[in-house]
C-alpha atoms as a PDB file:
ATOM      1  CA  UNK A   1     116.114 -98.747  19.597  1.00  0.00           C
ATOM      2  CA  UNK A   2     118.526 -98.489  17.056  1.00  0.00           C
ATOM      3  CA  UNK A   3     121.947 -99.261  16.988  1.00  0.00           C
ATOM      4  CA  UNK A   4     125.058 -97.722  16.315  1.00  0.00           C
ATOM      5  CA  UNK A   5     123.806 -94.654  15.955  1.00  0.00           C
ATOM      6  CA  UNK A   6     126.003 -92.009  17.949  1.00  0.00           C
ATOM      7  CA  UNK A   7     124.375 -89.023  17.485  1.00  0.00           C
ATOM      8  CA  UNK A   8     120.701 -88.076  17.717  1.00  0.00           C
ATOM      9  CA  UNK A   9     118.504 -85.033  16.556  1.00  0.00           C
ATOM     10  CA  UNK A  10     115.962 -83.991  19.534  1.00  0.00           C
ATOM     11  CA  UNK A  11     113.299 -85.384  17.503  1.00  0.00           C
ATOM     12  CA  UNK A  12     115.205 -88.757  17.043  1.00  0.00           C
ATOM     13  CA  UNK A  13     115.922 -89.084  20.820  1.00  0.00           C
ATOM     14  CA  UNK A  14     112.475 -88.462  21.448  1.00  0.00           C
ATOM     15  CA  UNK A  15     110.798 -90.902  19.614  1.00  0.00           C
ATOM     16  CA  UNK A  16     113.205 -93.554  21.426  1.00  0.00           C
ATOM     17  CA  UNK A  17     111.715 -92.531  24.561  1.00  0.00           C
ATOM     18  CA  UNK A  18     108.413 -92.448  23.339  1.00  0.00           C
ATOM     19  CA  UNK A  19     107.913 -88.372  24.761  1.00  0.00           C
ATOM     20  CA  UNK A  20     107.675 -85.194  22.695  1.00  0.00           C
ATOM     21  CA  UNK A  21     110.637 -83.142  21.533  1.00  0.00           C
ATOM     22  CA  UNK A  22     108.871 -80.231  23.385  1.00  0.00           C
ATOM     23  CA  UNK A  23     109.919 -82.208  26.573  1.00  0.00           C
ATOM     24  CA  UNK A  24     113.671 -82.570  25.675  1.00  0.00           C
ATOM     25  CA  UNK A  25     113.526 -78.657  25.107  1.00  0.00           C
ATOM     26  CA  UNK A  26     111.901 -77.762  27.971  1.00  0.00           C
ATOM     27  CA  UNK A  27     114.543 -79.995  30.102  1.00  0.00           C
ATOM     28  CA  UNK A  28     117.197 -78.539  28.474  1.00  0.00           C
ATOM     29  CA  UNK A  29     115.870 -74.763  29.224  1.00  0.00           C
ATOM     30  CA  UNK A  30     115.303 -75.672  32.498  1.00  0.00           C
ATOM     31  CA  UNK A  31     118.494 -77.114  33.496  1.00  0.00           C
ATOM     32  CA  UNK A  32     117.754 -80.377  34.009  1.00  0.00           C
ATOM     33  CA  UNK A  33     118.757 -82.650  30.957  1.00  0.00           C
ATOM     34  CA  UNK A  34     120.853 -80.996  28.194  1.00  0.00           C
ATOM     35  CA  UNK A  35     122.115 -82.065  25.008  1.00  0.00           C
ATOM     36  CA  UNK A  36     125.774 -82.791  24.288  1.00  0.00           C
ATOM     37  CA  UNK A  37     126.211 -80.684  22.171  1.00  0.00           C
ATOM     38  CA  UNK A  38     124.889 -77.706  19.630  1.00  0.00           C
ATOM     39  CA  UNK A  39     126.177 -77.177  16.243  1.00  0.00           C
ATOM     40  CA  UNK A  40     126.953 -73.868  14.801  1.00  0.00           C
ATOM     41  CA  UNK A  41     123.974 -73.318  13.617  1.00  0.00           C
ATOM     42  CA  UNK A  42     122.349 -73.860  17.203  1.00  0.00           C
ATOM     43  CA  UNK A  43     120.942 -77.364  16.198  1.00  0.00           C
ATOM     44  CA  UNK A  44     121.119 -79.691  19.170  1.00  0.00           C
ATOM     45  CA  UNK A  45     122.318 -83.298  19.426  1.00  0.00           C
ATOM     46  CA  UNK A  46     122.314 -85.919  21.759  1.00  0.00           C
ATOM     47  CA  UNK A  47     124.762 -88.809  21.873  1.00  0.00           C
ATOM     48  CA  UNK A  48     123.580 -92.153  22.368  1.00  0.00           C
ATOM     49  CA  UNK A  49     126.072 -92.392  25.970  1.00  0.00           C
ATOM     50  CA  UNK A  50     123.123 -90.230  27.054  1.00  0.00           C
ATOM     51  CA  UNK A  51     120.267 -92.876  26.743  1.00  0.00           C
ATOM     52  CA  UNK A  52     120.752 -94.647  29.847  1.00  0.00           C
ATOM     53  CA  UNK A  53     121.022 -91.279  31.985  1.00  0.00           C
ATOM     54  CA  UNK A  54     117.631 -89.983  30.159  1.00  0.00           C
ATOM     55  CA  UNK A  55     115.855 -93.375  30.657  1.00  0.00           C
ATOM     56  CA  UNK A  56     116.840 -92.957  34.812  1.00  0.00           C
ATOM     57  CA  UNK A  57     116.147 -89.543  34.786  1.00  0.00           C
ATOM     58  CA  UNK A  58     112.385 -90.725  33.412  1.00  0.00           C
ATOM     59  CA  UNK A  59     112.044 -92.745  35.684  1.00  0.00           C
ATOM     60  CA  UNK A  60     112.375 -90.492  38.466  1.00  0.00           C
ATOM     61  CA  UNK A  61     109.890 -88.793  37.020  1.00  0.00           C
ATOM     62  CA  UNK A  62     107.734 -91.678  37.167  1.00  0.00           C
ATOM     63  CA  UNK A  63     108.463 -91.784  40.603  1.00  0.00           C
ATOM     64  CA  UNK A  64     106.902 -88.092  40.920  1.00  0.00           C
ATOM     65  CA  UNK A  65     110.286 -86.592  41.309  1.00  0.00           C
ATOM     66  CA  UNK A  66     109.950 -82.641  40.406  1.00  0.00           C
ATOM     67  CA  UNK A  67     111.846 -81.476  37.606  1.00  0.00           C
ATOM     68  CA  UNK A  68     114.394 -79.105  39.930  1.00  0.00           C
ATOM     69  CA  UNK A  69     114.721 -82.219  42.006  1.00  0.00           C
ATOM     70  CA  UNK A  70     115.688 -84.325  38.416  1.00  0.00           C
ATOM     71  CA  UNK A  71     118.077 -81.248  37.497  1.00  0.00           C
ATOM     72  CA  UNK A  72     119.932 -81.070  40.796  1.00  0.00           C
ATOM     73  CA  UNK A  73     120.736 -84.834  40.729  1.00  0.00           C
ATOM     74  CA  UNK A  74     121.554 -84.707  37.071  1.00  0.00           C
ATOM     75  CA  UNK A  75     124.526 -82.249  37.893  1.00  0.00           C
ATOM     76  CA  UNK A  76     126.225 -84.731  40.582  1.00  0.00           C
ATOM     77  CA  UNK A  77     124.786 -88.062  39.554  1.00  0.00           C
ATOM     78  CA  UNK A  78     125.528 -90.259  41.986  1.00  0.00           C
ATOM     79  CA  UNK A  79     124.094 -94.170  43.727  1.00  0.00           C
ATOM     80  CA  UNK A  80     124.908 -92.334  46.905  1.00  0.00           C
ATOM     81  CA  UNK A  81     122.938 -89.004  45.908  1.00  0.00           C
ATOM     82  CA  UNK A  82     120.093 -91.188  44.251  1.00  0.00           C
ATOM     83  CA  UNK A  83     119.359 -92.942  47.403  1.00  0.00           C
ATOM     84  CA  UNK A  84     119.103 -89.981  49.154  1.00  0.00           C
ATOM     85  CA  UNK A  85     116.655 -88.746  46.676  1.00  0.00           C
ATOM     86  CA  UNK A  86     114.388 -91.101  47.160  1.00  0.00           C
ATOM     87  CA  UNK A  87     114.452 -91.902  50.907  1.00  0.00           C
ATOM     88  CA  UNK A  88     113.846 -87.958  50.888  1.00  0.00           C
ATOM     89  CA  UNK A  89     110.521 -88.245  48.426  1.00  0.00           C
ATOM     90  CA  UNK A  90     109.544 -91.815  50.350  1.00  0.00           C
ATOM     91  CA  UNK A  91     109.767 -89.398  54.069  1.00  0.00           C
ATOM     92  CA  UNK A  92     107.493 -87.288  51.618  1.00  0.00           C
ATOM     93  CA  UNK A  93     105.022 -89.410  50.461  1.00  0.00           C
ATOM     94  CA  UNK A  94     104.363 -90.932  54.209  1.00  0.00           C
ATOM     95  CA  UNK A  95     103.457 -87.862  55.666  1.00  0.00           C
ATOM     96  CA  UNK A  96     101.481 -87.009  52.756  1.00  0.00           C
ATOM     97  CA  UNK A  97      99.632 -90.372  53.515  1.00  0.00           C
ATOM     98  CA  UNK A  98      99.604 -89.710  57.067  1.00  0.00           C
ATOM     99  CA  UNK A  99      97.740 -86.253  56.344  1.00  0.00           C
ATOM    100  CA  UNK A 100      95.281 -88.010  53.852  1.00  0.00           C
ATOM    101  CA  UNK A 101      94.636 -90.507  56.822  1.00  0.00           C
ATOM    102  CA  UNK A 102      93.999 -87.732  59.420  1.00  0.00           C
ATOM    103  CA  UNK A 103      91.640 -85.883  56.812  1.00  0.00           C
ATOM    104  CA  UNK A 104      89.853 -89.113  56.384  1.00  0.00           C
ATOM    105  CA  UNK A 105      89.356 -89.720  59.952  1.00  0.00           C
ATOM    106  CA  UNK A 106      87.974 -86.102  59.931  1.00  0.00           C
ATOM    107  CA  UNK A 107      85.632 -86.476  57.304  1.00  0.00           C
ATOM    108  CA  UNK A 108      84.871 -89.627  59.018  1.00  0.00           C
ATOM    109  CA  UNK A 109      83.730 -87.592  62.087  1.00  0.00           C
ATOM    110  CA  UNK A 110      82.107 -85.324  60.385  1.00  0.00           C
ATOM    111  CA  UNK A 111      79.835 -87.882  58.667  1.00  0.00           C
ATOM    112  CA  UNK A 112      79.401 -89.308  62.231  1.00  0.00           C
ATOM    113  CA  UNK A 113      78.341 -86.197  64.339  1.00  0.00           C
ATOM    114  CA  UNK A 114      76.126 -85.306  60.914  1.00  0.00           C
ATOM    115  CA  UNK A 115      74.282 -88.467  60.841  1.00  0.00           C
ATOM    116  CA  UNK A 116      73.864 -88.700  64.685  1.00  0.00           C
ATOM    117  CA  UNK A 117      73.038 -84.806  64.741  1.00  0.00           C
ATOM    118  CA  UNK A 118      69.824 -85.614  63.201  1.00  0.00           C
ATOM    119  CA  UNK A 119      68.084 -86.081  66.134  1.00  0.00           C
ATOM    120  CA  UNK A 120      69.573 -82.228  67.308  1.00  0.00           C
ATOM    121  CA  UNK A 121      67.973 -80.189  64.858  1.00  0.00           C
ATOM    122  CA  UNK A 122      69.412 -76.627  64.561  1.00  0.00           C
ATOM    123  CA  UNK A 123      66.098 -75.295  65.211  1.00  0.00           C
ATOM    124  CA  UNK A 124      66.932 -76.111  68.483  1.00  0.00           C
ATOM    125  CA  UNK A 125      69.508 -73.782  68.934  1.00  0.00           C
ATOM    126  CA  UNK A 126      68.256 -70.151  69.727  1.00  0.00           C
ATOM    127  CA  UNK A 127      70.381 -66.761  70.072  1.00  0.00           C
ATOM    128  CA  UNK A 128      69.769 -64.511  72.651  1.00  0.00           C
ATOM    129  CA  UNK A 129      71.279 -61.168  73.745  1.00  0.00           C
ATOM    130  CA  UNK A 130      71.856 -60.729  77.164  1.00  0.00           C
ATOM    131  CA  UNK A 131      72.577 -57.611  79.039  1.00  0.00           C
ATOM    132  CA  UNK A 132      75.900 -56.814  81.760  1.00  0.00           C
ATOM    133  CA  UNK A 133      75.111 -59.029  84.749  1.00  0.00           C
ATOM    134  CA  UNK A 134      77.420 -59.259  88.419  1.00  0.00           C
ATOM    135  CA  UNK A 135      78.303 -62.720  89.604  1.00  0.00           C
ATOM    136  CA  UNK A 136      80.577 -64.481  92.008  1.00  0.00           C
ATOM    137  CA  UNK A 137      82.283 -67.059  91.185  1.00  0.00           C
ATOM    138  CA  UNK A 138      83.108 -70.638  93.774  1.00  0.00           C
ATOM    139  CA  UNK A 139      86.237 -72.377  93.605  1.00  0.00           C
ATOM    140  CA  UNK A 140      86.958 -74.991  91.459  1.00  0.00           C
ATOM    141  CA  UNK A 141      85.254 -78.162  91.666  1.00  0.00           C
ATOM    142  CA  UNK A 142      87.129 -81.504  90.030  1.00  0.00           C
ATOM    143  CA  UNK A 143      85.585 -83.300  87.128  1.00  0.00           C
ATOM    144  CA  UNK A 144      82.456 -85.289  87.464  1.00  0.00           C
ATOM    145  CA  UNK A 145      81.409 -83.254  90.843  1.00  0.00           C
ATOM    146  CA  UNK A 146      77.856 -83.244  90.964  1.00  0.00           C
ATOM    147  CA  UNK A 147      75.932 -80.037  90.972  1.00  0.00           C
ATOM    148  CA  UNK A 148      74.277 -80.975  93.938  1.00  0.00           C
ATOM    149  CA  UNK A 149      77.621 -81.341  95.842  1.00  0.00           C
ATOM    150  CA  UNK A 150      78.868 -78.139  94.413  1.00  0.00           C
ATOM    151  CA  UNK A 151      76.100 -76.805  95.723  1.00  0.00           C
ATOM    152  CA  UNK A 152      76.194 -77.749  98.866  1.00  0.00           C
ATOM    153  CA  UNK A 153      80.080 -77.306  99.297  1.00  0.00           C
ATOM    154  CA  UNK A 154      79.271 -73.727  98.445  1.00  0.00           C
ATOM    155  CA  UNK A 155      76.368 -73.137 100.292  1.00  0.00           C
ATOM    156  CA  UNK A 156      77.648 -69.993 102.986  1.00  0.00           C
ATOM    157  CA  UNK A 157      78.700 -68.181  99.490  1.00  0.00           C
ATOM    158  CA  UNK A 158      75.245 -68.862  97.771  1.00  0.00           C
ATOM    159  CA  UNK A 159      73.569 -67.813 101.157  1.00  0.00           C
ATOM    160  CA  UNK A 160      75.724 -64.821 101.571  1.00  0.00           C
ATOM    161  CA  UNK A 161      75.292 -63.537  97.689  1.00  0.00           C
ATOM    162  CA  UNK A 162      71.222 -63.952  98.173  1.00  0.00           C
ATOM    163  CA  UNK A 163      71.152 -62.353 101.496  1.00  0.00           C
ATOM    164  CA  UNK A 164      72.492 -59.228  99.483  1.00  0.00           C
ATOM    165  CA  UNK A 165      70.359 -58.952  96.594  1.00  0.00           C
ATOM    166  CA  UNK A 166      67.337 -56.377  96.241  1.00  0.00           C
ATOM    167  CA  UNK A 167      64.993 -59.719  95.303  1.00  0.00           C
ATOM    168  CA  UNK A 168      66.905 -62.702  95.753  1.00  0.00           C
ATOM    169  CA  UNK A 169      66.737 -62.441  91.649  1.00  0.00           C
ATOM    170  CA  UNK A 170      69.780 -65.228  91.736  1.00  0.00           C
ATOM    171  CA  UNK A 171      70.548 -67.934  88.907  1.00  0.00           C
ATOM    172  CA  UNK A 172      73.085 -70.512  89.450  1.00  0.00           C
ATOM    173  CA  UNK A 173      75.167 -71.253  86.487  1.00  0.00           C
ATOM    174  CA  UNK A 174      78.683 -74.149  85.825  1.00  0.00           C
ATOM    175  CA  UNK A 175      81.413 -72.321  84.622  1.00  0.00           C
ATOM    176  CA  UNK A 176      83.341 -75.284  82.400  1.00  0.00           C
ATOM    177  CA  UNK A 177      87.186 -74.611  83.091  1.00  0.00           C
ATOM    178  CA  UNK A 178      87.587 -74.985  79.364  1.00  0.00           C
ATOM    179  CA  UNK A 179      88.110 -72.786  76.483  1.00  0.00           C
ATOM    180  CA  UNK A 180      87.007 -74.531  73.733  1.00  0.00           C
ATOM    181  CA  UNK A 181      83.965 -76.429  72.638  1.00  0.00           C
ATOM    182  CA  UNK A 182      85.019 -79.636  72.137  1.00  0.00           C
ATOM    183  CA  UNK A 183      86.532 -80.079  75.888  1.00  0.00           C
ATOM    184  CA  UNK A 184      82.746 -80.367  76.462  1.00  0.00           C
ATOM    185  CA  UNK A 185      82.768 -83.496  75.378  1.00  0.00           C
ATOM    186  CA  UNK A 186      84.902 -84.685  78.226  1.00  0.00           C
ATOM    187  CA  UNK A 187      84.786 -84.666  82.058  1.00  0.00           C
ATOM    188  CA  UNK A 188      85.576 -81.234  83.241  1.00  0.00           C
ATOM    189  CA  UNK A 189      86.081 -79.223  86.022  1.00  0.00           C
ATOM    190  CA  UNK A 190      84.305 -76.228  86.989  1.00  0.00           C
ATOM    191  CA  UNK A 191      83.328 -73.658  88.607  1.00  0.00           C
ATOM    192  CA  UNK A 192      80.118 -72.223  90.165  1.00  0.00           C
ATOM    193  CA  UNK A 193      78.871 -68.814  88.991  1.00  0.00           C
ATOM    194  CA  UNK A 194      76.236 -66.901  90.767  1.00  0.00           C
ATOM    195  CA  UNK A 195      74.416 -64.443  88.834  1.00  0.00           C
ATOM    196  CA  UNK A 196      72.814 -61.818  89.075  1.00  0.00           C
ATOM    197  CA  UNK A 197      71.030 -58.981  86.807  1.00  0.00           C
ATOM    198  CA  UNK A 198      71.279 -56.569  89.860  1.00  0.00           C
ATOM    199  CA  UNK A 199      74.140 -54.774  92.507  1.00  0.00           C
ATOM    200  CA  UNK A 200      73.960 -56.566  95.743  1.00  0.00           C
ATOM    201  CA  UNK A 201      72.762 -53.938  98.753  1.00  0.00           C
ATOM    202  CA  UNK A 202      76.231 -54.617  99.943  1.00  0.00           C
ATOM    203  CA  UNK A 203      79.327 -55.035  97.669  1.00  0.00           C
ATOM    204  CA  UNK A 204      80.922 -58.352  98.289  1.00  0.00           C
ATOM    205  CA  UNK A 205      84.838 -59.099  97.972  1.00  0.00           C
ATOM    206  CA  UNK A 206      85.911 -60.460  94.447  1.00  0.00           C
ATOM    207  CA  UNK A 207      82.804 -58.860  92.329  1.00  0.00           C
ATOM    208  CA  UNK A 208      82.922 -59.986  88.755  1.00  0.00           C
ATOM    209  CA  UNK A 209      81.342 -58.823  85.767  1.00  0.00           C
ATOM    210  CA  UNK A 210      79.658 -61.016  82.882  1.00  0.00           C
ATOM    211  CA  UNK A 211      79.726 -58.399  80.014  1.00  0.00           C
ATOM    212  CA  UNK A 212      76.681 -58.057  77.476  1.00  0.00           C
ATOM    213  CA  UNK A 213      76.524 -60.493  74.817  1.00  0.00           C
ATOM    214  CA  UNK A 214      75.103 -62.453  72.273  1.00  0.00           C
ATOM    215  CA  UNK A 215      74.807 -66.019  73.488  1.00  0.00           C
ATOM    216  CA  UNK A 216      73.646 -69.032  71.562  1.00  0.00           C
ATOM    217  CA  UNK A 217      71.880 -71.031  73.463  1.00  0.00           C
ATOM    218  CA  UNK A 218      70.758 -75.027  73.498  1.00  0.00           C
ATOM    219  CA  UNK A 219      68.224 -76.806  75.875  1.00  0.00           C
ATOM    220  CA  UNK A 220      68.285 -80.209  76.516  1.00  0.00           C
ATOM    221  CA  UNK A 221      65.815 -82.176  77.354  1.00  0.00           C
ATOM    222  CA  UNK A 222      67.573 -84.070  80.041  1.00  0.00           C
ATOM    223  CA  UNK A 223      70.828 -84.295  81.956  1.00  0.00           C
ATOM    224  CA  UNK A 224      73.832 -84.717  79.232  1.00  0.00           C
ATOM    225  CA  UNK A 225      76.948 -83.818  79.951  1.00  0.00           C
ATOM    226  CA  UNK A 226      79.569 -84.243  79.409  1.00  0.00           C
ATOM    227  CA  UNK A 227      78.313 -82.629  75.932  1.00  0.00           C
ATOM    228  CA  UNK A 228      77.340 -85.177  73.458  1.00  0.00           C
ATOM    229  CA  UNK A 229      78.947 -84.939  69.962  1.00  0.00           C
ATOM    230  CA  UNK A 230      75.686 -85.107  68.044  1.00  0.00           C
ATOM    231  CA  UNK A 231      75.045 -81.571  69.690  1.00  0.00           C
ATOM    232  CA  UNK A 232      78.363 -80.398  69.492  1.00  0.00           C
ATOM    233  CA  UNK A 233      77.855 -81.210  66.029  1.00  0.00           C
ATOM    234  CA  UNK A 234      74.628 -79.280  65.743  1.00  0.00           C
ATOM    235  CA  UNK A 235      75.951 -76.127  67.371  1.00  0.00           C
ATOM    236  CA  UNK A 236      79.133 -76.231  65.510  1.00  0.00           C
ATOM    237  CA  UNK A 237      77.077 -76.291  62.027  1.00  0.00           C
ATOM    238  CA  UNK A 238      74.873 -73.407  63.239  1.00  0.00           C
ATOM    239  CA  UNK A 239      77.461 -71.153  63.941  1.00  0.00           C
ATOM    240  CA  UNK A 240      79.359 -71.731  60.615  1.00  0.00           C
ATOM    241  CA  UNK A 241      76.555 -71.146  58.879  1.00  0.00           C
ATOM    242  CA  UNK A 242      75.966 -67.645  60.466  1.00  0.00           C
ATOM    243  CA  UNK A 243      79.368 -66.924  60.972  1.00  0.00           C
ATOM    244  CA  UNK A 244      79.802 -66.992  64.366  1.00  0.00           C
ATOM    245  CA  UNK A 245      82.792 -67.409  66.376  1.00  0.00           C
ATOM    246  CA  UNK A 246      82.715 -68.486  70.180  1.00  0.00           C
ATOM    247  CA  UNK A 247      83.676 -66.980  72.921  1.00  0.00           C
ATOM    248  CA  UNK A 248      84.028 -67.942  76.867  1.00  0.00           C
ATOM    249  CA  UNK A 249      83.164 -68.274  79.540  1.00  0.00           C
ATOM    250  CA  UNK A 250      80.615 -71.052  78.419  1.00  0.00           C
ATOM    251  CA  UNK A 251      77.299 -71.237  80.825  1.00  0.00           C
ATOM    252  CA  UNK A 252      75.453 -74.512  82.178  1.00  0.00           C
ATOM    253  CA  UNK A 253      72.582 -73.904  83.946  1.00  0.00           C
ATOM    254  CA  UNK A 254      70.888 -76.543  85.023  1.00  0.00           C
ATOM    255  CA  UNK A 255      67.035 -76.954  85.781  1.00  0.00           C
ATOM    256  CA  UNK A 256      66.208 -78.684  89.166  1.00  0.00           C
ATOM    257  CA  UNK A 257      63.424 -80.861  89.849  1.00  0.00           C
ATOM    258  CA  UNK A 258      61.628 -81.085  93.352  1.00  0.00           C
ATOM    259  CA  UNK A 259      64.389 -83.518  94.423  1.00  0.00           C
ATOM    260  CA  UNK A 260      66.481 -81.239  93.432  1.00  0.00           C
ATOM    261  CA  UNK A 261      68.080 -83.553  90.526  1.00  0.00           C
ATOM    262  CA  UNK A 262      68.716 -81.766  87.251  1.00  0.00           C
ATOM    263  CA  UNK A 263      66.055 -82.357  85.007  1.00  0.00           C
ATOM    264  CA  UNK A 264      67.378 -80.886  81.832  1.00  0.00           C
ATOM    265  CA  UNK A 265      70.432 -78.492  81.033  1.00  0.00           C
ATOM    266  CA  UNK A 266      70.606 -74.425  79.210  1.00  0.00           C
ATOM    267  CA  UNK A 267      74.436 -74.573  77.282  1.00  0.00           C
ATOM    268  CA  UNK A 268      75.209 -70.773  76.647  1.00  0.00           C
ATOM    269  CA  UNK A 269      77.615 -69.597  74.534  1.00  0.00           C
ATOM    270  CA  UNK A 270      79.326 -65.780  74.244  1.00  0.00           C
ATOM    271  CA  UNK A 271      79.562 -65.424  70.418  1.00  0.00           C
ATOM    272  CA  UNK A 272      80.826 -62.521  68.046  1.00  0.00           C
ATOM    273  CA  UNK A 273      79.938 -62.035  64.196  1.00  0.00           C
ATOM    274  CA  UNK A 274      83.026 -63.428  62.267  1.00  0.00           C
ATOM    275  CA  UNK A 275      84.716 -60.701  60.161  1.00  0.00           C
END
């Protein structure tokens, strides 16, 4: 740096700086470093009480500090306003790291349910349309209540709501008392629906009404639920690639054995074309 030199060209303060003079322009246009003066004929010059307040100001940039950020401390330069600068950008830069942790984890997860999804292939998962049906519906059963007890607790409705049908044509479905898909994955309560394609000879009290819809549909091979994330996975990938959006009430039908023990599990899920 040279020395005793009091006044500098834009060029000249540049180079001490090691930047280009377009810089030191486009500061000074912007408001956030200006020179000290202009001459009559517009030139501008920099005096060298200037140098140390340039070199800080560069090193805020360093630092990732914006250029409007740079200008407004350079009108009120301050230790106390500098320190709040940059406790401001470190608050910043942590929840920027916290967000780039959570995305991690996510991609994480992804990776996961894709790599154990391989034994779920997407073939797997069908769509079918399915026409308005009646049901009833049982009151709600607490998390990890076996189907079998449901059953049971609600056998004088079941008995009732088959005694009324033209051909006993009833299927017993869980109602998850969730509204999203991943709650699957967890312990949840439910209800049970009984449905029905047909009017009951006699209309019962509460009748409810599962509208038509498309529903995509997974069978598993044998009892897993709460839902496993490997399928949850699978189904989520199938729907984003045709652009499907779900929709509740989910359906769990189970298939009995002659113990009557579920043997293996239909998931059904209401879904709608994206727009």
């Amino acid at each position: 740096m040279k020395q005793g030199k009091s006044h500098y060209t834009p060029q000249e303060f540049a180079r001490l700086f090691h930047i280009d003079k377009q810089t030191l322009i486009y500061y000074d246009n912007q408001g956030i470093f200006s020179p000290a003066f202009r001459s009559e004929k517009g030139y501008r010059y920099y005096e060298a009480a200037q140098i140390l307040p340039f070199a800080e100001l560069l090193s805020l940039r360093n630092l990732h500090i914006s250029g409007a950020e740079m200008g407004v401390f350079n009108q009120h330069p301050s230790r106390g306003k500098l320190i709040e600068l940059l406790s401001d950008k470190v608050m910043e830069q942590e929840e920027a790291i916290r967000a780039m942790q959570s995305n991690i984890e996510s991609l994480k997860r992804k990776i996961r349910h894709l790599t154990e999804s391989r034994s779920h292939p997407m073939e797997q998962v069908m769509l079918i349309p399915k026409p308005v049906r009646l049901m009833q519906r049982s009151p709600l059963f607490p998390a990890k209540t076996s189907f079998r007890d449901a059953c049971q607790k609600s056998a004088l409705l079941i008995t009732e709501y088959a005694a009324h049908l033209f051909d006993k044509d009833l299927e017993i479905a869980v109602s998850p008392a969730v509204d999203t898909l991943s709650a699957l994955c967890e312990p949840y309560a439910y209800h049970l629906l009984l449905i029905s394609p047909h009017a009951p000879i006699r209309e019962m009290e509460n009748p409810l009404t599962l509208p038509a819809a498309l529903y995509l549909t997974y069978i598993f091979p044998s009892p897993q639920f709460p839902l496993p994330t490997a399928v949850l996975s699978t189904i989520e990938n199938t729907m984003q690639a045709l652009s499907l959006s779900p929709d509740v009430p989910f359906l769990v039908t189970p298939r009995l054995d002659d113990e009557g023990r579920a043997s293996c599990y239909r998931l059904e899920i209401p879904v709608t074309k994206k727009a």
